[in-house]
N, C-alpha and C. Protein backbone atom coordinates (compact mmCIF):
# COMPACT_ATOMS: atom_id res chain seq x y z
N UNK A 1 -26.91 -44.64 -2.65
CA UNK A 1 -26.32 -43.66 -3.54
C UNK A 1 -24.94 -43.24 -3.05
N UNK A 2 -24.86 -42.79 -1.71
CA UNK A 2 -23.36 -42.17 -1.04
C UNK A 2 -21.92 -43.74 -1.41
N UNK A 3 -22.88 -44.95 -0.92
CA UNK A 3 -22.16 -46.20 -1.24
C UNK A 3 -21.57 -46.40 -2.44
N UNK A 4 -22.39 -46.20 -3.69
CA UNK A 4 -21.92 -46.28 -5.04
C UNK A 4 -21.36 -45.32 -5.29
N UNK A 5 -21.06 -43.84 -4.82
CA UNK A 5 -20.20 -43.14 -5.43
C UNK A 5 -19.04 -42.83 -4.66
N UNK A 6 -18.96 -43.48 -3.27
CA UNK A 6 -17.87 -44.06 -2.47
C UNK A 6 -16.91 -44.86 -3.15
N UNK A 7 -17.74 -46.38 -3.81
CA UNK A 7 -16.93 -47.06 -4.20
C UNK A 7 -16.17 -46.81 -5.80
N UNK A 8 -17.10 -46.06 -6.27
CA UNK A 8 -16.85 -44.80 -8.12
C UNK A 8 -15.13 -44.36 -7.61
N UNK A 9 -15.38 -43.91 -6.17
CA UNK A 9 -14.19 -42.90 -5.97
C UNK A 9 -13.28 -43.57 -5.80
N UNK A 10 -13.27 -44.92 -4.72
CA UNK A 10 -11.97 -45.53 -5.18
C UNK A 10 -11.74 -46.23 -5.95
N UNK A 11 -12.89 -46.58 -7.27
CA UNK A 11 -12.14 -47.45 -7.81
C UNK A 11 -11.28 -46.23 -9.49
N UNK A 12 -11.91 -45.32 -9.20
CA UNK A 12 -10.94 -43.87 -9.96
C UNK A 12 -9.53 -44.09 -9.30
N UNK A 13 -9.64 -43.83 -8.23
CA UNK A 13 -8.06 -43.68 -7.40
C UNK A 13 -7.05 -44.80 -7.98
N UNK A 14 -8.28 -46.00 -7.82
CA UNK A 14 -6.68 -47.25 -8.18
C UNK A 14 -6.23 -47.51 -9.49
N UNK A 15 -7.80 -47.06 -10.46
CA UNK A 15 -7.63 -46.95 -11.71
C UNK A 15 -6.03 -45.93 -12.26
N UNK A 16 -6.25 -44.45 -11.42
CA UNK A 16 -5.09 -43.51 -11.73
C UNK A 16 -3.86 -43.93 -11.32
N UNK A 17 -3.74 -44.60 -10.14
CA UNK A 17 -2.82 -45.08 -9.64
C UNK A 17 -1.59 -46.02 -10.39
N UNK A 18 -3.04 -47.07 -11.17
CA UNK A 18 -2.21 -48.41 -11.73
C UNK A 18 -1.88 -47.45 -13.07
N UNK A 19 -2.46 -46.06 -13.82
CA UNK A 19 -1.56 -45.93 -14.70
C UNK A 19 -0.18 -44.97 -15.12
N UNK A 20 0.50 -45.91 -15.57
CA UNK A 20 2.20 -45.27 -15.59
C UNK A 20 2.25 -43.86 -15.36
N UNK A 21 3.44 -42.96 -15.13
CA UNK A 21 3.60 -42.05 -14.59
C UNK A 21 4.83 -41.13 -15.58
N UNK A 22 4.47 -40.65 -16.76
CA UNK A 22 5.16 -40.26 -18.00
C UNK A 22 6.17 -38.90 -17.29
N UNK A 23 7.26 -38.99 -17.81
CA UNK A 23 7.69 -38.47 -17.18
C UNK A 23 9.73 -38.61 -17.74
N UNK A 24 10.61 -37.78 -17.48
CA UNK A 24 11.92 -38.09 -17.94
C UNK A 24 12.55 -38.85 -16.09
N UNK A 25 13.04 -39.70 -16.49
CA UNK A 25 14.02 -40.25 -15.14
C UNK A 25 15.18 -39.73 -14.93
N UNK A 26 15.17 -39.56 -13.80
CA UNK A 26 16.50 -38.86 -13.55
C UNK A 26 18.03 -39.83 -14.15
N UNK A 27 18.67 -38.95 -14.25
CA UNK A 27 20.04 -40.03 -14.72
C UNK A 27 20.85 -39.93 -13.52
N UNK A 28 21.10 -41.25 -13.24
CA UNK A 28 21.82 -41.33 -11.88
C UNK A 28 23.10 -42.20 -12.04
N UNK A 29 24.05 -40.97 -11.91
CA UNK A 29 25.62 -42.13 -12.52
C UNK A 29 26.87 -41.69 -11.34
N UNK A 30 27.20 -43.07 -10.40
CA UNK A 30 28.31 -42.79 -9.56
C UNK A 30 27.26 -42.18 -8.36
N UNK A 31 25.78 -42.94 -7.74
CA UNK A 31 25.69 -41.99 -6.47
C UNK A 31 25.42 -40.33 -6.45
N UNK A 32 25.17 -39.90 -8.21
CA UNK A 32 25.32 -38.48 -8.31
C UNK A 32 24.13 -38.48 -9.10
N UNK A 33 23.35 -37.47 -9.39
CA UNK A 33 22.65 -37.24 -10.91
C UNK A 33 21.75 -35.63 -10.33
N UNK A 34 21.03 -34.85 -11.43
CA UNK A 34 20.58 -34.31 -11.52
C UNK A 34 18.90 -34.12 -11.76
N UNK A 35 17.95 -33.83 -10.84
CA UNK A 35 16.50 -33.40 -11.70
C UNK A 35 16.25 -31.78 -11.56
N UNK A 36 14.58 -31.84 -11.53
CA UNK A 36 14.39 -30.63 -12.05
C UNK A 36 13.03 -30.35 -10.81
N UNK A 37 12.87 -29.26 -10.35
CA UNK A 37 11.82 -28.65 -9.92
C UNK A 37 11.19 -27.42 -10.77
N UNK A 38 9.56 -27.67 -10.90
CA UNK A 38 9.26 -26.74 -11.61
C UNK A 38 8.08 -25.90 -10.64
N UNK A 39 7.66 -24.62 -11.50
CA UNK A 39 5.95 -24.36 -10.71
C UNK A 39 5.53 -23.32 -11.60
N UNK A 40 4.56 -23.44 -12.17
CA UNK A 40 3.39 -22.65 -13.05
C UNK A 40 2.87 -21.72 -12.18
N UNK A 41 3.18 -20.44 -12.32
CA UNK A 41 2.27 -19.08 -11.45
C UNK A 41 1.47 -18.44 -12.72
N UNK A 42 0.29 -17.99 -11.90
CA UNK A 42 -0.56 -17.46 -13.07
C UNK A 42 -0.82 -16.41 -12.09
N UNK A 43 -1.56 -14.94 -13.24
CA UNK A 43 -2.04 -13.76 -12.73
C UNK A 43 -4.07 -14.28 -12.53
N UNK A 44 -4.14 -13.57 -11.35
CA UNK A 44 -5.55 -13.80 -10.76
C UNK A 44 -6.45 -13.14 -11.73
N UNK A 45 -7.39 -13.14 -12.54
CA UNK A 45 -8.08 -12.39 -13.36
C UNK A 45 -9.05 -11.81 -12.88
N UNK A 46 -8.99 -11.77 -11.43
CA UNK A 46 -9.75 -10.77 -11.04
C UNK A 46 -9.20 -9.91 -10.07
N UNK A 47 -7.98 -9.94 -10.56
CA UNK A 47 -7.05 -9.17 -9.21
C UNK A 47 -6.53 -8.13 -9.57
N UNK A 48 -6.57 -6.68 -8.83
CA UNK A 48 -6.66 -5.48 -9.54
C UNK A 48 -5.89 -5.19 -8.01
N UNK A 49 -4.97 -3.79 -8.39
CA UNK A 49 -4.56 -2.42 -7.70
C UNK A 49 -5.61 -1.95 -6.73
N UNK A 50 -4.97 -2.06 -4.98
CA UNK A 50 -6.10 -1.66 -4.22
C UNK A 50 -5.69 -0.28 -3.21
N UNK A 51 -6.35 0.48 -2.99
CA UNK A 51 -5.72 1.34 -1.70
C UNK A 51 -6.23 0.86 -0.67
N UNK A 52 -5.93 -0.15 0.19
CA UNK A 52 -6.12 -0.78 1.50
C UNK A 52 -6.48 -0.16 2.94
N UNK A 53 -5.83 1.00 2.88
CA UNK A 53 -5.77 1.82 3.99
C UNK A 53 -5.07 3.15 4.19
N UNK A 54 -5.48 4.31 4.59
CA UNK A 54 -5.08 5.65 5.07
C UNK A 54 -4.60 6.23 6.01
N UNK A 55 -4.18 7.19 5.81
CA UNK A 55 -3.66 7.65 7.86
C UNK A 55 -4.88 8.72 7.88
N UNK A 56 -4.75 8.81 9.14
CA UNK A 56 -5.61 10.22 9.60
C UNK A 56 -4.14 10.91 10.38
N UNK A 57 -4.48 12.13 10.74
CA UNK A 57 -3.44 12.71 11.66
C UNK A 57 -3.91 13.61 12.70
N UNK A 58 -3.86 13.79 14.04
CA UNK A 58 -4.30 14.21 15.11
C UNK A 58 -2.93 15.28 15.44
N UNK A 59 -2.56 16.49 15.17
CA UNK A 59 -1.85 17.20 15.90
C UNK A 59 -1.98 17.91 17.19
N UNK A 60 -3.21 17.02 17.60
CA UNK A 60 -3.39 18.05 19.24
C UNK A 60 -3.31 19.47 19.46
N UNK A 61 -2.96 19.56 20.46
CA UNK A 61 -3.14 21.14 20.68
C UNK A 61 -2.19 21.68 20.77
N UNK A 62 -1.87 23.20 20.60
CA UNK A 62 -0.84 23.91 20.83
C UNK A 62 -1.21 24.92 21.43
N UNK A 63 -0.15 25.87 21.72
CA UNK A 63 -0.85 27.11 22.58
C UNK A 63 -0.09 28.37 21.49
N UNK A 64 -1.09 28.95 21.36
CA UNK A 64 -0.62 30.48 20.38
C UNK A 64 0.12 31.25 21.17
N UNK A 65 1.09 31.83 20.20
CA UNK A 65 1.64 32.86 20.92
C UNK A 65 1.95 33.55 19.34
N UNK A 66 3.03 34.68 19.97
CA UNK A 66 3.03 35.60 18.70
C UNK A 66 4.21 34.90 17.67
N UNK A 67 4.69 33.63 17.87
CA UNK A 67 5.44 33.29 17.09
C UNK A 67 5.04 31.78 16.38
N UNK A 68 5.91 31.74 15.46
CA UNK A 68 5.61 30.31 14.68
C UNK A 68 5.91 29.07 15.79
N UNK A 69 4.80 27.89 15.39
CA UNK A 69 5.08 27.14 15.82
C UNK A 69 4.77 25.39 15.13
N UNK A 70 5.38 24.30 15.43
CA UNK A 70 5.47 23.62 14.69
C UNK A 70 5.09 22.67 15.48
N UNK A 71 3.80 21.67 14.82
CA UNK A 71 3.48 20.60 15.50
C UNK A 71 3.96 18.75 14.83
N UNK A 72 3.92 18.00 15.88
CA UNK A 72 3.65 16.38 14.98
C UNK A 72 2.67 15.79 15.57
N UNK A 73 2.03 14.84 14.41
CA UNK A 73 0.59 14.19 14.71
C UNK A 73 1.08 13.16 15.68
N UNK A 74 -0.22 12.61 16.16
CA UNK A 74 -0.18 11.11 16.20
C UNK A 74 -1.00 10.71 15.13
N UNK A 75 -0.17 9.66 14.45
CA UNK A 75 -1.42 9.38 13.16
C UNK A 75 -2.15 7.21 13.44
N UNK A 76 -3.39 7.43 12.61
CA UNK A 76 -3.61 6.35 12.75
C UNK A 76 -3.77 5.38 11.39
N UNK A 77 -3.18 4.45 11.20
CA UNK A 77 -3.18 3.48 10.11
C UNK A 77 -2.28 4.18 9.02
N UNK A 78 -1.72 3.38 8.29
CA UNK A 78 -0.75 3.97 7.37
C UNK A 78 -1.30 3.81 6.21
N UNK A 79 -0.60 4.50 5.17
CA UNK A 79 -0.87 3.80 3.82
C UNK A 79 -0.98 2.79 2.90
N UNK A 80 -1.53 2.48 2.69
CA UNK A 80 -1.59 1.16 2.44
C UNK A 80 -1.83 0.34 0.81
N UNK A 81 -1.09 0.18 0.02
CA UNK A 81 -1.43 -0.09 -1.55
C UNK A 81 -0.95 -1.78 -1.74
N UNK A 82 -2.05 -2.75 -2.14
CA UNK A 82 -1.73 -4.21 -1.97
C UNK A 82 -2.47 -4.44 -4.05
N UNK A 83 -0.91 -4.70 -4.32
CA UNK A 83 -0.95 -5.36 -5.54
C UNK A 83 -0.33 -6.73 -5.41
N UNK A 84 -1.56 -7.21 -6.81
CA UNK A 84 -1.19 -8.99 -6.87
C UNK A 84 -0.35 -8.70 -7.97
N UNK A 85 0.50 -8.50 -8.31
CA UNK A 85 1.64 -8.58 -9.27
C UNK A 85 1.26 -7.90 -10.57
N UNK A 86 0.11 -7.14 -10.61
CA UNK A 86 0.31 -6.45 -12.18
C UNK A 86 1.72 -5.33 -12.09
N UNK A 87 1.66 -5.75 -13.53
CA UNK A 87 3.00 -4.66 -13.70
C UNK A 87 2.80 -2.89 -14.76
N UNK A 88 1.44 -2.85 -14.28
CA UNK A 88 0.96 -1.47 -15.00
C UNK A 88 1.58 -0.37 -14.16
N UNK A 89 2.21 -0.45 -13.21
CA UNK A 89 2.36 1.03 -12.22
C UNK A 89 1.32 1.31 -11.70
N UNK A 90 1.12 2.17 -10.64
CA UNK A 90 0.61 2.67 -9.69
C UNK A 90 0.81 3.94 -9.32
N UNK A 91 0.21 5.27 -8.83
CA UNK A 91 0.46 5.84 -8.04
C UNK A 91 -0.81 6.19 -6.94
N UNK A 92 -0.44 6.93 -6.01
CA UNK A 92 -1.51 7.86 -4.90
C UNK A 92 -1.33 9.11 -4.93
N UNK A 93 -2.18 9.57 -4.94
CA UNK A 93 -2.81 11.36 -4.58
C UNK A 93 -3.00 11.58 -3.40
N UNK A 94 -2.96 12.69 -2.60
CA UNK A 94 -3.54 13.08 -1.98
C UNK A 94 -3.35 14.50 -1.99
N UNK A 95 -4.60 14.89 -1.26
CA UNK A 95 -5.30 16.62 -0.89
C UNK A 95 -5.79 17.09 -0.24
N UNK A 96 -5.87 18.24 0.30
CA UNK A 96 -6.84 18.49 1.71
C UNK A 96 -7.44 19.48 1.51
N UNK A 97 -8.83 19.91 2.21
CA UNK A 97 -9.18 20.89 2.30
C UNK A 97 -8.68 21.82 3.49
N UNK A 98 -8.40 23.38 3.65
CA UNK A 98 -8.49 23.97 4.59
C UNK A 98 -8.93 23.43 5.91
N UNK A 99 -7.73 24.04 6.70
CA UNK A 99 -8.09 23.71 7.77
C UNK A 99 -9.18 24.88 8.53
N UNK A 100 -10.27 24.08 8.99
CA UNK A 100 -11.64 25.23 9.31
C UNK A 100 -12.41 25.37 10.96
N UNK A 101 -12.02 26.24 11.16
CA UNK A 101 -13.01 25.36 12.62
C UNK A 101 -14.68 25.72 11.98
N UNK A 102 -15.21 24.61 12.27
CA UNK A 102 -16.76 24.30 12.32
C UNK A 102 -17.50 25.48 13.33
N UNK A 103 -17.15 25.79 13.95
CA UNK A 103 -18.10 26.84 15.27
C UNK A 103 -17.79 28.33 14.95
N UNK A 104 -16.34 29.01 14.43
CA UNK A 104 -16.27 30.17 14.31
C UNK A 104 -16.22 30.35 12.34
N UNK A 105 -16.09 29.29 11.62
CA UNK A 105 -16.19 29.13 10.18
C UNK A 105 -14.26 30.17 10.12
N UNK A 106 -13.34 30.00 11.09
CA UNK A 106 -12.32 31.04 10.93
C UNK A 106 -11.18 29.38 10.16
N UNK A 107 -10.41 30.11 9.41
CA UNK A 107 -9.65 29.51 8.53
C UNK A 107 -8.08 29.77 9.11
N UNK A 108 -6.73 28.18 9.29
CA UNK A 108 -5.99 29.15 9.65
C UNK A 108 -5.33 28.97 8.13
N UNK A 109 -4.40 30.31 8.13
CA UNK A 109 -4.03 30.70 7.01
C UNK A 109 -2.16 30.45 7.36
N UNK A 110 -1.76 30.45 6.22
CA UNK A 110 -0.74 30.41 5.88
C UNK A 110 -0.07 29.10 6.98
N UNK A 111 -0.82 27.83 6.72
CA UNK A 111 0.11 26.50 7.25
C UNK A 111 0.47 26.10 6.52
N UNK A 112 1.85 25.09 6.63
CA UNK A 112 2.33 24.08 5.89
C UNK A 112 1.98 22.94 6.72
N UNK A 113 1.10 22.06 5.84
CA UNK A 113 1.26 20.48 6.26
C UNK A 113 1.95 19.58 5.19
N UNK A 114 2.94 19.18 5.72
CA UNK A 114 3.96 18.32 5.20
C UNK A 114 4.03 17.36 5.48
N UNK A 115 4.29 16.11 4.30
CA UNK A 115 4.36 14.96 4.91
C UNK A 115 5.53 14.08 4.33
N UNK A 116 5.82 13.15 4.64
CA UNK A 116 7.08 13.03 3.91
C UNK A 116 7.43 10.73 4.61
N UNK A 117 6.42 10.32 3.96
CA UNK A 117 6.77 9.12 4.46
C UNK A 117 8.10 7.77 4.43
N UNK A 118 7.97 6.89 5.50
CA UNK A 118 8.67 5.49 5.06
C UNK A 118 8.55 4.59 4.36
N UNK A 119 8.39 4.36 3.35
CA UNK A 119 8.44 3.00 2.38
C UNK A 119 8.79 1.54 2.98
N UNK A 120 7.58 0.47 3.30
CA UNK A 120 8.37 -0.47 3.37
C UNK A 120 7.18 -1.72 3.13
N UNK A 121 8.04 -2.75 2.67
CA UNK A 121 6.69 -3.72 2.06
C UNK A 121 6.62 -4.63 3.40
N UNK A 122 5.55 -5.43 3.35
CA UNK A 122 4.95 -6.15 4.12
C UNK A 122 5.46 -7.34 4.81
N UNK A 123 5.88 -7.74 3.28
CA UNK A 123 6.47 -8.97 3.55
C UNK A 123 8.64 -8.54 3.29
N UNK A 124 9.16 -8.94 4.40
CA UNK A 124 10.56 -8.27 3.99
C UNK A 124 11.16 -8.86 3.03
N UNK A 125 10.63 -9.93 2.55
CA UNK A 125 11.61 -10.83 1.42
C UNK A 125 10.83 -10.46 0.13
N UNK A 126 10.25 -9.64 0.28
CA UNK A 126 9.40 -9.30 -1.16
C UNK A 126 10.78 -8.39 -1.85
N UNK A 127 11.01 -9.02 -3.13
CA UNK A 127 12.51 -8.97 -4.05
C UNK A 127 11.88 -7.69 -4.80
N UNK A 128 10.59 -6.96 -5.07
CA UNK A 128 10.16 -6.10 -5.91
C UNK A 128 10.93 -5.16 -5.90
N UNK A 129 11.17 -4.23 -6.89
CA UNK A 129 11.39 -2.81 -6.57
C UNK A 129 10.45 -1.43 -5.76
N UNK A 130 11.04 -0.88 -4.79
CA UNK A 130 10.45 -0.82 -4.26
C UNK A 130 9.29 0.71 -4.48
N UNK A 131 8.42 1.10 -4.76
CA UNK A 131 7.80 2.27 -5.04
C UNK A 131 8.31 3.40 -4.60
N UNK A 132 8.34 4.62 -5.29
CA UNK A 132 8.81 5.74 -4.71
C UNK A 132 8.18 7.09 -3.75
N UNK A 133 8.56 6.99 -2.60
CA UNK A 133 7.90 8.27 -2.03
C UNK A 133 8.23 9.44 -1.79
N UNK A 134 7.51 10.88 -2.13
CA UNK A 134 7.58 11.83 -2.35
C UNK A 134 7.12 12.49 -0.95
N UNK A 135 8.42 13.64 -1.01
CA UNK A 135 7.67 14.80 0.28
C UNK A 135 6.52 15.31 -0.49
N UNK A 136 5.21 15.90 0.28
CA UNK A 136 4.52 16.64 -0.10
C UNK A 136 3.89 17.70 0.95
N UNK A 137 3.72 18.86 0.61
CA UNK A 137 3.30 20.25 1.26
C UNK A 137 1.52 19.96 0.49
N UNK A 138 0.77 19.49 1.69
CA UNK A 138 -0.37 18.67 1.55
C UNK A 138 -1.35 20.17 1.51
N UNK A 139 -2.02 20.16 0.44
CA UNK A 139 -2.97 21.15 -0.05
C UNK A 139 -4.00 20.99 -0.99
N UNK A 140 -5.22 22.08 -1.42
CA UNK A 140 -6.03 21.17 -2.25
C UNK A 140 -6.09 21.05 -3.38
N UNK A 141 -4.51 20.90 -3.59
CA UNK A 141 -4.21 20.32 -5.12
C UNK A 141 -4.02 18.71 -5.20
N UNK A 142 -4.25 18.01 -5.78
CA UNK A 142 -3.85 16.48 -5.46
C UNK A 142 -2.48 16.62 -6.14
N UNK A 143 -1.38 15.60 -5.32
CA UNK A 143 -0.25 15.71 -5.56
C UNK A 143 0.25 14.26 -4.94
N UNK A 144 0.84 13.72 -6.29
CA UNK A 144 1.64 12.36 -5.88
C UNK A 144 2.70 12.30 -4.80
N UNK A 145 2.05 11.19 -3.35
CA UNK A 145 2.91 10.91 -2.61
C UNK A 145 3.07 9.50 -2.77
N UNK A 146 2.81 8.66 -3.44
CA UNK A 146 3.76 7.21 -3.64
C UNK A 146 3.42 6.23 -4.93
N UNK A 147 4.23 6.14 -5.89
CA UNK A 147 4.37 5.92 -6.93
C UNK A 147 5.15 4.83 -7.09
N UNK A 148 4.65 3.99 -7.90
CA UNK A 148 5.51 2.27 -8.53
C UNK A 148 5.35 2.60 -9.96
N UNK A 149 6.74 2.85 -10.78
CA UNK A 149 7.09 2.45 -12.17
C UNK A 149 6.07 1.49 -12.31
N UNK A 150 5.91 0.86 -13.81
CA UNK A 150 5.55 -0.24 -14.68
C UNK A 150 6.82 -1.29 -13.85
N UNK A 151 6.05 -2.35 -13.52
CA UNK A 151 7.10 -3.86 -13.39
C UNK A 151 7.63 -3.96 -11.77
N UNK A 152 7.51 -2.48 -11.09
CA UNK A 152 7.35 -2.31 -9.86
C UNK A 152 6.90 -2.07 -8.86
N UNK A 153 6.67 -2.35 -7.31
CA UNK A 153 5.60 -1.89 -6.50
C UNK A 153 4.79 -3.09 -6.17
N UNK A 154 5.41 -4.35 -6.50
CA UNK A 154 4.23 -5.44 -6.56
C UNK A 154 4.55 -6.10 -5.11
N UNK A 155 3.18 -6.46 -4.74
CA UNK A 155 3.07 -6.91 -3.20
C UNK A 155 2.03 -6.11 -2.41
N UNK A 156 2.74 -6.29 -1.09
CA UNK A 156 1.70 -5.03 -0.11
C UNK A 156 2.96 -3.98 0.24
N UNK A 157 2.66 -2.97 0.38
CA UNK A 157 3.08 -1.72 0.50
C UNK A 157 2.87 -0.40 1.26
N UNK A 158 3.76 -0.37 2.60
CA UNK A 158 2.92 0.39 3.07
C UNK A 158 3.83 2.08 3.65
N UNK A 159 3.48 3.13 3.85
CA UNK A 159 4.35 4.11 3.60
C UNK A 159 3.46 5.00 4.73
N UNK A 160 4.95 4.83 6.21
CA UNK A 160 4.54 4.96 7.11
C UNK A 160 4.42 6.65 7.64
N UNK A 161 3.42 7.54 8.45
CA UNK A 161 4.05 8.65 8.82
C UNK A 161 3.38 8.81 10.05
N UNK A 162 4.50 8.25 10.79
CA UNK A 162 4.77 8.37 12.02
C UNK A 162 5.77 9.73 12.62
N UNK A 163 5.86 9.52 13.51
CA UNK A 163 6.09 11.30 14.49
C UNK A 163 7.69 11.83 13.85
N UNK A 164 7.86 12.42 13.45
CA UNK A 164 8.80 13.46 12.61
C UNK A 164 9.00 12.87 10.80
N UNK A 165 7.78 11.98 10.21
CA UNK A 165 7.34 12.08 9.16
C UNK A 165 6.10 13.23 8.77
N UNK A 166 5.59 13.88 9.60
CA UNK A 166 4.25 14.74 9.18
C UNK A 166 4.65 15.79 10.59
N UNK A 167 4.37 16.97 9.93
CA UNK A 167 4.38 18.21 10.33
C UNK A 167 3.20 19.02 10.34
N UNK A 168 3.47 19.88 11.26
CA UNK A 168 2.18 20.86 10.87
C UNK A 168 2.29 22.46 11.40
N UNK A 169 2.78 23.01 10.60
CA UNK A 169 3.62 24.73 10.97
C UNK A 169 2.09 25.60 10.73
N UNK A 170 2.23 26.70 12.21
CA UNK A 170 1.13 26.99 12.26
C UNK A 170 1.96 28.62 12.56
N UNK A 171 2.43 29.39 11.55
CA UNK A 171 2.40 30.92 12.07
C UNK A 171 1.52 31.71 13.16
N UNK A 172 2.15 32.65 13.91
CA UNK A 172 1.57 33.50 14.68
C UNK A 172 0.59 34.53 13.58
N UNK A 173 -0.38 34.73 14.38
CA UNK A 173 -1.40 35.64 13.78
C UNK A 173 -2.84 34.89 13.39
N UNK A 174 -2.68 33.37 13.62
CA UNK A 174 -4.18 32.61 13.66
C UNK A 174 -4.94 33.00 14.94
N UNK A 175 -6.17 32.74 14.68
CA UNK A 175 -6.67 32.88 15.94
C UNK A 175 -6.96 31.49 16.50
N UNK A 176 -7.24 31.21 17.94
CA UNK A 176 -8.01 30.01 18.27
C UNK A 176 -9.02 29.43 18.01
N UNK A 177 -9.03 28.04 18.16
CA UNK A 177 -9.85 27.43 17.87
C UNK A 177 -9.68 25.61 17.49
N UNK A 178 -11.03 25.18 16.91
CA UNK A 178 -10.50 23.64 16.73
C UNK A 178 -10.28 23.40 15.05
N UNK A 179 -9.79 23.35 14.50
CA UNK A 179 -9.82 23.22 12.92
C UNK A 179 -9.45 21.38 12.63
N UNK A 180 -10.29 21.65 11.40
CA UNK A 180 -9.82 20.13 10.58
C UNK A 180 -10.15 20.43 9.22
N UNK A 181 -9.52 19.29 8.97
CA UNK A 181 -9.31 19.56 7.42
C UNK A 181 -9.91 18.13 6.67
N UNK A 182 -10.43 17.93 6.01
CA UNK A 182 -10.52 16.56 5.04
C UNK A 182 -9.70 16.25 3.81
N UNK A 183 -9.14 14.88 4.75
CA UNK A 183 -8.03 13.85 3.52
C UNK A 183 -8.76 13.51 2.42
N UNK A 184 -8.10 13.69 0.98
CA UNK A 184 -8.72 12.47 0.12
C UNK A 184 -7.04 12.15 -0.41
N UNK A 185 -7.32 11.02 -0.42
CA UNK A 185 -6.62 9.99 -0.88
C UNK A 185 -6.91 8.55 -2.20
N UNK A 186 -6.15 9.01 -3.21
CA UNK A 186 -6.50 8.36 -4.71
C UNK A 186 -5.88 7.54 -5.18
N UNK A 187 -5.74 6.44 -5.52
CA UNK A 187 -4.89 5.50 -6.21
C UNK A 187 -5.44 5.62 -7.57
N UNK A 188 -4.65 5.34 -8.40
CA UNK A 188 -4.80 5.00 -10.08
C UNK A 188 -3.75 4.66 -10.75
N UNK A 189 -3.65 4.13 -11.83
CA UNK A 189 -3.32 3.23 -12.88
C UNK A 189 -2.24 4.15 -13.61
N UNK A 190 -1.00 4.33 -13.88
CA UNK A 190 -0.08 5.22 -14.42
C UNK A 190 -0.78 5.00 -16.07
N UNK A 191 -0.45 6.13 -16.37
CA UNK A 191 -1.28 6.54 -17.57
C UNK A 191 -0.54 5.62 -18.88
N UNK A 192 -0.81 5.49 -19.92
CA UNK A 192 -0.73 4.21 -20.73
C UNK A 192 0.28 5.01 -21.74
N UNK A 193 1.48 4.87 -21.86
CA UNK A 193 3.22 5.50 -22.93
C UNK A 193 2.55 5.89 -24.07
């Protein structure tokens, strides 16, 4: 059986081989002439708008005193939005809850967490336009921090906040303690004109 459809296969090959090859010939006049290169790209039909990846942010510790003070994270993994070329637009949300410590249930009040990222795609020769990013004073309202028009944003995309991209202002008058807060972070589909 493997034998006969061994020999099926080449005798297909020589069959395709021996027939002609349709096609325009190049015109070749004086050592000179002109052809053509082509290539058919198609959209993946199962390829959709992804949020790939998030930051977290670690501002460590500070020490209270009676005045304001202002921290930067170390953060881990960036943002991350990987489109296969639809051209619907895109944006991301994000929101937080209060920052809380777990052991005393004490809230601190009156912070700004700000964030304010780098834009940059993956690949550097990616010709797209590039998505837009927004400062945001991170609270638990969801509020667009990176957005691609219709026709833009296509590729991987990632929108960095690294140390004097994210802040974290903590007025005098909190008390101590460990607080955190929970990220959500949303991608969706720009709404339809």
């Amino acid at each position: 059986m493997k034998k006969s459809l061994g020999l099926a296969a080449v005798f297909g090959v020589a069959v395709l081989l021996a027939l002609p090859v349709t096609g325009q010939a190049a015109a070749i006049d004086n050592n000179s002439g002109m052809t053509t290169a082509e290539v058919g790209l198609t959209q993946d039909p199962n390829g959709q708008i992804m949020l790939t990846q998030a930051p977290s942010f670690n501002f460590g510790s500070g020490v209270l005193t009676a005045e304001e003070m202002t921290l930067t994270p170390v953060t881990t993994d960036e943002l991350t939005v990987a489109n296969p070329s639809l051209n619907t637009g895109w944006r991301v949300e994000v929101s937080a809850t209060p920052f809380v410590d777990d052991d005393t249930s004490f809230t601190l009040n009156s912070t700004d967490f700000t964030i304010n990222g780098i834009v940059s795609p993956e690949d550097t020769k990616n010709p797209s336009v590039y998505p837009t990013n927004f400062s945001v004073d991170v609270n638990p309202k969801p509020q667009v921090v990176l957005q691609a028009e219709k026709n833009t944003g296509l590729g991987i995309w990632h929108d960095s906040y690294s140390e004097g991209n994210a802040t974290l202002t903590v007025p005098g008058g909190n008390q101590p303690g460990s607080y955190s807060s929970t990220m959500t972070w949303t991608l969706s589909s720009l709404p339809e004109e």
